[in-house]
C-alpha atoms as a PDB file:
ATOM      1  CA  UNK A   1     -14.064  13.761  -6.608  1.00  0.00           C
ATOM      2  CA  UNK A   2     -11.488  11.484  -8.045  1.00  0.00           C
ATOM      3  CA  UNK A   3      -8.226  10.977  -6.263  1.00  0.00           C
ATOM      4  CA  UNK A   4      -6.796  12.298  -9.440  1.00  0.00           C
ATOM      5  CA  UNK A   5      -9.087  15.422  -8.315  1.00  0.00           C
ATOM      6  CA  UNK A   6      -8.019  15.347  -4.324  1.00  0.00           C
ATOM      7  CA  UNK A   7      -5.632  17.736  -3.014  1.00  0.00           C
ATOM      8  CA  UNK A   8      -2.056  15.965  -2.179  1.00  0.00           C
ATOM      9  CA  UNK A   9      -0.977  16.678   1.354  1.00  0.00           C
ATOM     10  CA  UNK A  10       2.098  18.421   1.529  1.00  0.00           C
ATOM     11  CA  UNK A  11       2.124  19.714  -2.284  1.00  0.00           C
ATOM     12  CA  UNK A  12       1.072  22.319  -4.158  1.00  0.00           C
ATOM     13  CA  UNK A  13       1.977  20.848  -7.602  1.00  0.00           C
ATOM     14  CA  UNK A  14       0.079  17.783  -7.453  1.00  0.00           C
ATOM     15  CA  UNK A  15       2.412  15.731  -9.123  1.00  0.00           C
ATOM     16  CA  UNK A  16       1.801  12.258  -9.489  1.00  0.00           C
ATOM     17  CA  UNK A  17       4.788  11.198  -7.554  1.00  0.00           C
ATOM     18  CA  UNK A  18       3.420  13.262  -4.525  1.00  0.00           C
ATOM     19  CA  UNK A  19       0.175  12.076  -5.233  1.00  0.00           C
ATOM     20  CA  UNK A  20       1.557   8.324  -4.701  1.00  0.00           C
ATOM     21  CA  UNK A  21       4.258   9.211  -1.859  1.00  0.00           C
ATOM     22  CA  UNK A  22       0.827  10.808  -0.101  1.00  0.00           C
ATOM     23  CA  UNK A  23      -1.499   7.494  -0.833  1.00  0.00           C
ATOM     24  CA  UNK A  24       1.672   5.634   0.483  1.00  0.00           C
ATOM     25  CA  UNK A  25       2.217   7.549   3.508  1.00  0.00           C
ATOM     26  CA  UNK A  26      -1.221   7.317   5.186  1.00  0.00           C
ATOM     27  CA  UNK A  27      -1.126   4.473   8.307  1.00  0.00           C
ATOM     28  CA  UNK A  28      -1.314   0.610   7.210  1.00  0.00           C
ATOM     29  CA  UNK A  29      -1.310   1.308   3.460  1.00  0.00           C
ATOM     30  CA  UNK A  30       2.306   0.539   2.717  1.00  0.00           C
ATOM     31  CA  UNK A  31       1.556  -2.740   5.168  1.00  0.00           C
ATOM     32  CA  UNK A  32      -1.512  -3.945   3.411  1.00  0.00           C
ATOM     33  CA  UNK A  33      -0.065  -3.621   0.094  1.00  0.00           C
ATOM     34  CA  UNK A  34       2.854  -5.807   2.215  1.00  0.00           C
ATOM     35  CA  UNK A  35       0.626  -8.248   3.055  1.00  0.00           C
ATOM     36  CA  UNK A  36      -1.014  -8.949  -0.221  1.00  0.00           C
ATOM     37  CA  UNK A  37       2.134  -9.680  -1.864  1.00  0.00           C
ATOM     38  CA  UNK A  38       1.142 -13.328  -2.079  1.00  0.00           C
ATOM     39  CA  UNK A  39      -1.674 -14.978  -2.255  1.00  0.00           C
ATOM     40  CA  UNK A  40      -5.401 -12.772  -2.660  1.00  0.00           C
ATOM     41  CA  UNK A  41      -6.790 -12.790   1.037  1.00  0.00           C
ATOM     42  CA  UNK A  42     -10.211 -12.137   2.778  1.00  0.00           C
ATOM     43  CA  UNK A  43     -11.260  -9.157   5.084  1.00  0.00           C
ATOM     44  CA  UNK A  44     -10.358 -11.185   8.206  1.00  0.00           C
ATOM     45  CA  UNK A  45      -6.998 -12.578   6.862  1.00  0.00           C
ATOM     46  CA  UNK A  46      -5.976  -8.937   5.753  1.00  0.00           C
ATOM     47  CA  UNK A  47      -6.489  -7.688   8.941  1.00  0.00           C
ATOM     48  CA  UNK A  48      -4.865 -10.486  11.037  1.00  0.00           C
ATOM     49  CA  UNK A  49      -1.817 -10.151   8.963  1.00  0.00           C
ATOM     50  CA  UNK A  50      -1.722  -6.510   9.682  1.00  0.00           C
ATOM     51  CA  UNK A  51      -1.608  -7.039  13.287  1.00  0.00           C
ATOM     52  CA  UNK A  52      -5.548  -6.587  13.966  1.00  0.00           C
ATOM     53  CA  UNK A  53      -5.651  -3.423  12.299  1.00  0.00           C
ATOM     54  CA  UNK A  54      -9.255  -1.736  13.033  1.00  0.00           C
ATOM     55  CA  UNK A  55     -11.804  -3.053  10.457  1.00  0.00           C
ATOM     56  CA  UNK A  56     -12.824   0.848   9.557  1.00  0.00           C
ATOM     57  CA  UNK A  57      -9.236   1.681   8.727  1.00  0.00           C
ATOM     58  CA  UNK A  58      -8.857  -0.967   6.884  1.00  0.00           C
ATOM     59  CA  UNK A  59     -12.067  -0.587   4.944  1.00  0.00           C
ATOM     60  CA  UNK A  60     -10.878   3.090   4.486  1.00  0.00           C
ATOM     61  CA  UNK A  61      -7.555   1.890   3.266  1.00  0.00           C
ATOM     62  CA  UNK A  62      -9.051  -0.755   0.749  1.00  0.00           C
ATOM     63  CA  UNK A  63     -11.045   2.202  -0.272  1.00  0.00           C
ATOM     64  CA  UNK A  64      -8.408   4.147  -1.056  1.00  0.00           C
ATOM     65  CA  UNK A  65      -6.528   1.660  -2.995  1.00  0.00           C
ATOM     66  CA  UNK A  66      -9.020   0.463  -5.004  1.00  0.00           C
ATOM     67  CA  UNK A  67      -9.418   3.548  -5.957  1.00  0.00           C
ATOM     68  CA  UNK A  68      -5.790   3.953  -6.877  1.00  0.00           C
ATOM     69  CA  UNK A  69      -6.160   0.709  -8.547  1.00  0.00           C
ATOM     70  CA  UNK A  70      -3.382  -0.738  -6.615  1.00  0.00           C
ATOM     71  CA  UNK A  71      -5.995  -3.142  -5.094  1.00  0.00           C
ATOM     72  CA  UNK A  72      -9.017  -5.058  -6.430  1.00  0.00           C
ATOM     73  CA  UNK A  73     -11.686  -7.156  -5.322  1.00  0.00           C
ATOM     74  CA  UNK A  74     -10.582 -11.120  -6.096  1.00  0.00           C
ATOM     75  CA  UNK A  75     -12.626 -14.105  -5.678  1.00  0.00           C
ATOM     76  CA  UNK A  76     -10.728 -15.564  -2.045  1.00  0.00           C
ATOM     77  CA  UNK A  77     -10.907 -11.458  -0.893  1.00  0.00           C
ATOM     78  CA  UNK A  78      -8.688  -8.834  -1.756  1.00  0.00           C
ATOM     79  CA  UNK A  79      -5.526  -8.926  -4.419  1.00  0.00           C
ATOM     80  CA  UNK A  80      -3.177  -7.006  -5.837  1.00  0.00           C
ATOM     81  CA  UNK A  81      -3.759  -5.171  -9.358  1.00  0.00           C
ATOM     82  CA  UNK A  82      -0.950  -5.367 -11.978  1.00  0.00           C
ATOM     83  CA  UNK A  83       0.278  -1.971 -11.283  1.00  0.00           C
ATOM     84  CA  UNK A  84      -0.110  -2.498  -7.659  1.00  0.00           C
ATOM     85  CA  UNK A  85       2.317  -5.905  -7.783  1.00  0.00           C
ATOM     86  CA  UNK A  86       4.568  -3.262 -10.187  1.00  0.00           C
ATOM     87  CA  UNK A  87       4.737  -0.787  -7.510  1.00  0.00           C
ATOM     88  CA  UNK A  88       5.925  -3.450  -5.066  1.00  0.00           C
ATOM     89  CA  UNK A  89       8.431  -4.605  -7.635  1.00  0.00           C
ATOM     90  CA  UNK A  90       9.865  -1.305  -7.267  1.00  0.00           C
ATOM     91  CA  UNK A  91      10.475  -1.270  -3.690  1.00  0.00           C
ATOM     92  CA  UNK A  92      12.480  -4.355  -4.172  1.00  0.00           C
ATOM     93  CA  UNK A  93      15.863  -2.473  -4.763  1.00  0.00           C
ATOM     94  CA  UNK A  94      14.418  -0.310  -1.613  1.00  0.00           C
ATOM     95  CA  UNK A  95      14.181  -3.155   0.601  1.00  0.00           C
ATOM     96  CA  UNK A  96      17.765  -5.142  -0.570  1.00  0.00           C
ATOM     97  CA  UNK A  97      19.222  -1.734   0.606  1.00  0.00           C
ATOM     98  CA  UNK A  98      17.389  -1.417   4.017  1.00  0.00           C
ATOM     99  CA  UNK A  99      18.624  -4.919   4.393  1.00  0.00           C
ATOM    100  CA  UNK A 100      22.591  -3.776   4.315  1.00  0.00           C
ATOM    101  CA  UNK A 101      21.490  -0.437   6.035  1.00  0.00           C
ATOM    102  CA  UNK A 102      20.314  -2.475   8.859  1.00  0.00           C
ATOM    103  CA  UNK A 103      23.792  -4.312   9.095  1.00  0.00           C
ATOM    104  CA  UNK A 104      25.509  -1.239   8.944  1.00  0.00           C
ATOM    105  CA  UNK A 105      23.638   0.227  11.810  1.00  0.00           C
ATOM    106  CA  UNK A 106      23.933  -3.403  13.791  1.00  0.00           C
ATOM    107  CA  UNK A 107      27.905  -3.283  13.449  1.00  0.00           C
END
């Protein structure tokens, strides 16, 4: 079965959207798509720079997001795909607004 194929948690229509907001919401995905902003890293560096994230759920979330094709093997480790650096693009307008958010909240 094909993620394409999987049932979406929380949706009946099975929408891509809810498909993504679903692969996005499952523990450490959002952060190891963080981390491999940069530079491609190895199994050990990923999971240092996610705090020492277990090495199954990180395996499992790899998985996943190769699957997704947000994430693909790379010659130092593990790297983002095209679409997966586009998705983080996207949360760039996301994140600038956090930013003031947090202000607000401070002050």
């Amino acid at each position: 079965m094909t993620l394409i194929d999987r049932r979406v948690r929380g949706s009946r229509s099975g929408r891509p959207v809810m498909m993504l907001l679903d692969l996005l919401g499952r523990r450490w995905t959002l952060r190891v798509l963080w981390e491999l902003r940069g530079e491609p890293l190895n199994f050990r560096a990923l999971q240092a720079a996610c705090s020492g994230m277990s090495p199954s759920v990180l395996n499992q979330r790899l998985a996943e997001l190769r699957e997704a094709r947000l994430v693909e093997p790379a010659d130092a480790g593990y790297a983002l795909t095209v679409r997966g650096r586009e998705l983080l693009a996207l949360f760039e307008p996301v994140s600038r607004w956090a930013e003031t958010w947090a202000r607000d909240l401070r002050g």
